[in-house]
C-alpha atoms as a PDB file:
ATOM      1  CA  UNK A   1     -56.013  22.559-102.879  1.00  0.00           C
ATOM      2  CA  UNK A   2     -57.453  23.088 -99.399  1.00  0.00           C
ATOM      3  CA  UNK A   3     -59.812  25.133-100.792  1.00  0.00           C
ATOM      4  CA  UNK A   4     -61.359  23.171-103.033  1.00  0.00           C
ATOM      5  CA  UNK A   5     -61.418  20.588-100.728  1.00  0.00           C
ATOM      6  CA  UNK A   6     -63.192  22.416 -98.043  1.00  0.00           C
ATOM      7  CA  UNK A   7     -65.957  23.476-101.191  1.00  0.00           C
ATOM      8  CA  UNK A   8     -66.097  19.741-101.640  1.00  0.00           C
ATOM      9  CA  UNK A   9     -66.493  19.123 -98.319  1.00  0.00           C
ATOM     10  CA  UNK A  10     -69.175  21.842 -97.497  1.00  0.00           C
ATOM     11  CA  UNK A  11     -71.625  19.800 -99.641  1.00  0.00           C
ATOM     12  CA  UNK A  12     -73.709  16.605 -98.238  1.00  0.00           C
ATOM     13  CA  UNK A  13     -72.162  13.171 -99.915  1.00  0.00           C
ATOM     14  CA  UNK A  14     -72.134   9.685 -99.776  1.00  0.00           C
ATOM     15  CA  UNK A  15     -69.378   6.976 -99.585  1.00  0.00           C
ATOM     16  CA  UNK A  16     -68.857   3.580-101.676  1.00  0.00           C
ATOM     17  CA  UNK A  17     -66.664   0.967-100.213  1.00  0.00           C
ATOM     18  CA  UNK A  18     -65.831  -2.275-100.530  1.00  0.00           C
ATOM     19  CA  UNK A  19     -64.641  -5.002 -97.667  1.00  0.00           C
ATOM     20  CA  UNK A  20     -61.011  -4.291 -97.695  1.00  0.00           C
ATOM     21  CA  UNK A  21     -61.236  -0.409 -98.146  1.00  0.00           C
ATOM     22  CA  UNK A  22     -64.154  -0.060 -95.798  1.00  0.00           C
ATOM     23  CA  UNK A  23     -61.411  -2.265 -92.979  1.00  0.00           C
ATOM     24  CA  UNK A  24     -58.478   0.251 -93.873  1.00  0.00           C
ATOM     25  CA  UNK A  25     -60.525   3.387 -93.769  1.00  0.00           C
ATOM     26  CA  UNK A  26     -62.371   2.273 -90.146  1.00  0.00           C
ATOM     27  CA  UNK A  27     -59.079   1.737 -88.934  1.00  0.00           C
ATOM     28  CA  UNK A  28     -57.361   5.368 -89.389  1.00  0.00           C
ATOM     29  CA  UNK A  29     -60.877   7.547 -89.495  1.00  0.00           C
ATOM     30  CA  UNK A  30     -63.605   5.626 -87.179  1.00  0.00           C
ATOM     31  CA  UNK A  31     -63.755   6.890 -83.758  1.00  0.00           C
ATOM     32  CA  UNK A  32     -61.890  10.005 -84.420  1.00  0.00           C
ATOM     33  CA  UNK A  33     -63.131  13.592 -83.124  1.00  0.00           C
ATOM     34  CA  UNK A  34     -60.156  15.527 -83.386  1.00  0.00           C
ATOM     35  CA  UNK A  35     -62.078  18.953 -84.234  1.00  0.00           C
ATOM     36  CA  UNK A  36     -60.545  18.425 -87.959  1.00  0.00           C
ATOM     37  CA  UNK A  37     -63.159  19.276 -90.797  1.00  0.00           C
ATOM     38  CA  UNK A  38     -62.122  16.401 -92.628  1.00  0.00           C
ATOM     39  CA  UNK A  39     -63.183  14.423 -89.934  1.00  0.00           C
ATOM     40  CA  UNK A  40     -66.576  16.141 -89.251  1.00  0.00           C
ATOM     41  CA  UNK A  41     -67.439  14.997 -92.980  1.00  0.00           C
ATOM     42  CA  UNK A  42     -66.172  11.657 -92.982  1.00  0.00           C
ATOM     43  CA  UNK A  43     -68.365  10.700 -89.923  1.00  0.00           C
ATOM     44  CA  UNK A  44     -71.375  12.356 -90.946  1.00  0.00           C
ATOM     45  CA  UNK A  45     -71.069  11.161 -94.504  1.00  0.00           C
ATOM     46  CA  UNK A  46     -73.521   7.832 -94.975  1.00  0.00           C
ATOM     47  CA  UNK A  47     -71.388   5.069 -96.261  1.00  0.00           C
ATOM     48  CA  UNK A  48     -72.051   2.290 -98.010  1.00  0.00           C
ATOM     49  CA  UNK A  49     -70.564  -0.988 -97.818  1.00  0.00           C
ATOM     50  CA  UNK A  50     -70.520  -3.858-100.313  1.00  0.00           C
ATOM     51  CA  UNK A  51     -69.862  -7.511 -98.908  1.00  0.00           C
ATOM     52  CA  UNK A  52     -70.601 -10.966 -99.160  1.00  0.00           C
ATOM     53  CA  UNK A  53     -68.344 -12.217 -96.338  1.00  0.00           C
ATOM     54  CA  UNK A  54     -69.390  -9.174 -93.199  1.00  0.00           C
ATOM     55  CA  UNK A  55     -71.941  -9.446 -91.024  1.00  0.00           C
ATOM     56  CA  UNK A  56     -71.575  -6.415 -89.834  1.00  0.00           C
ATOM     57  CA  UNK A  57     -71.162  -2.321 -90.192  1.00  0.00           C
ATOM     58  CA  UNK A  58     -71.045  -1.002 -87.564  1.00  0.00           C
ATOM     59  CA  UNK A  59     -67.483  -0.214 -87.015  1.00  0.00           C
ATOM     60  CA  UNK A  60     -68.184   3.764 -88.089  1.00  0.00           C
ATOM     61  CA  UNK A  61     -71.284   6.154 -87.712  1.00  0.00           C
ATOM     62  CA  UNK A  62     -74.553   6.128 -90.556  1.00  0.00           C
ATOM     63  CA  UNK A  63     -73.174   2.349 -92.332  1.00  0.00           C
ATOM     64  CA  UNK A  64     -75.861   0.712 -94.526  1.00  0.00           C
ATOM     65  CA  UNK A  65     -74.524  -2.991 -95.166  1.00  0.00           C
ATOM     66  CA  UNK A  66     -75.177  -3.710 -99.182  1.00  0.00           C
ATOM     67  CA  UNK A  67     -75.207  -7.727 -98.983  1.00  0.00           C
ATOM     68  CA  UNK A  68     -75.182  -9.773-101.733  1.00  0.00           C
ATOM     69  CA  UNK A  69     -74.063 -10.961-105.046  1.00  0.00           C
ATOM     70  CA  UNK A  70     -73.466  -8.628-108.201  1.00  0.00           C
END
């Protein structure tokens, strides 16, 4: 399983959250540089965030804010 993850891991890839996963995830993975690949790829990943109700992204490195109504 680790090694599949680390070939999933090697590649370039985007995130897709919404308001209350986006507030979980910031919370254990934001700020972190514990030398952990895992890591590494989480913060360098750009994430996007849906949500009507924040004003702002900023809480982890390369956020791009998707306002609006669907």
């Amino acid at each position: 399983m680790a090694r599949a993850m680390g070939e999933g891991m090697s590649r370039p890839g985007d995130m897709l959250f919404g308001r209350r996963t986006w507030a979980d995830v910031t919370t254990a993975w934001s700020g972190r540089d514990d030398g952990n690949p895992f890591t590494t790829h989480l913060n360098a990943a750009t994430k996007y965030l849906a949500s009507t109700t924040l004003a702002d992204a900023g809480a982890w490195e390369n956020p791009i804010l998707l306002r609006g109504r669907l």
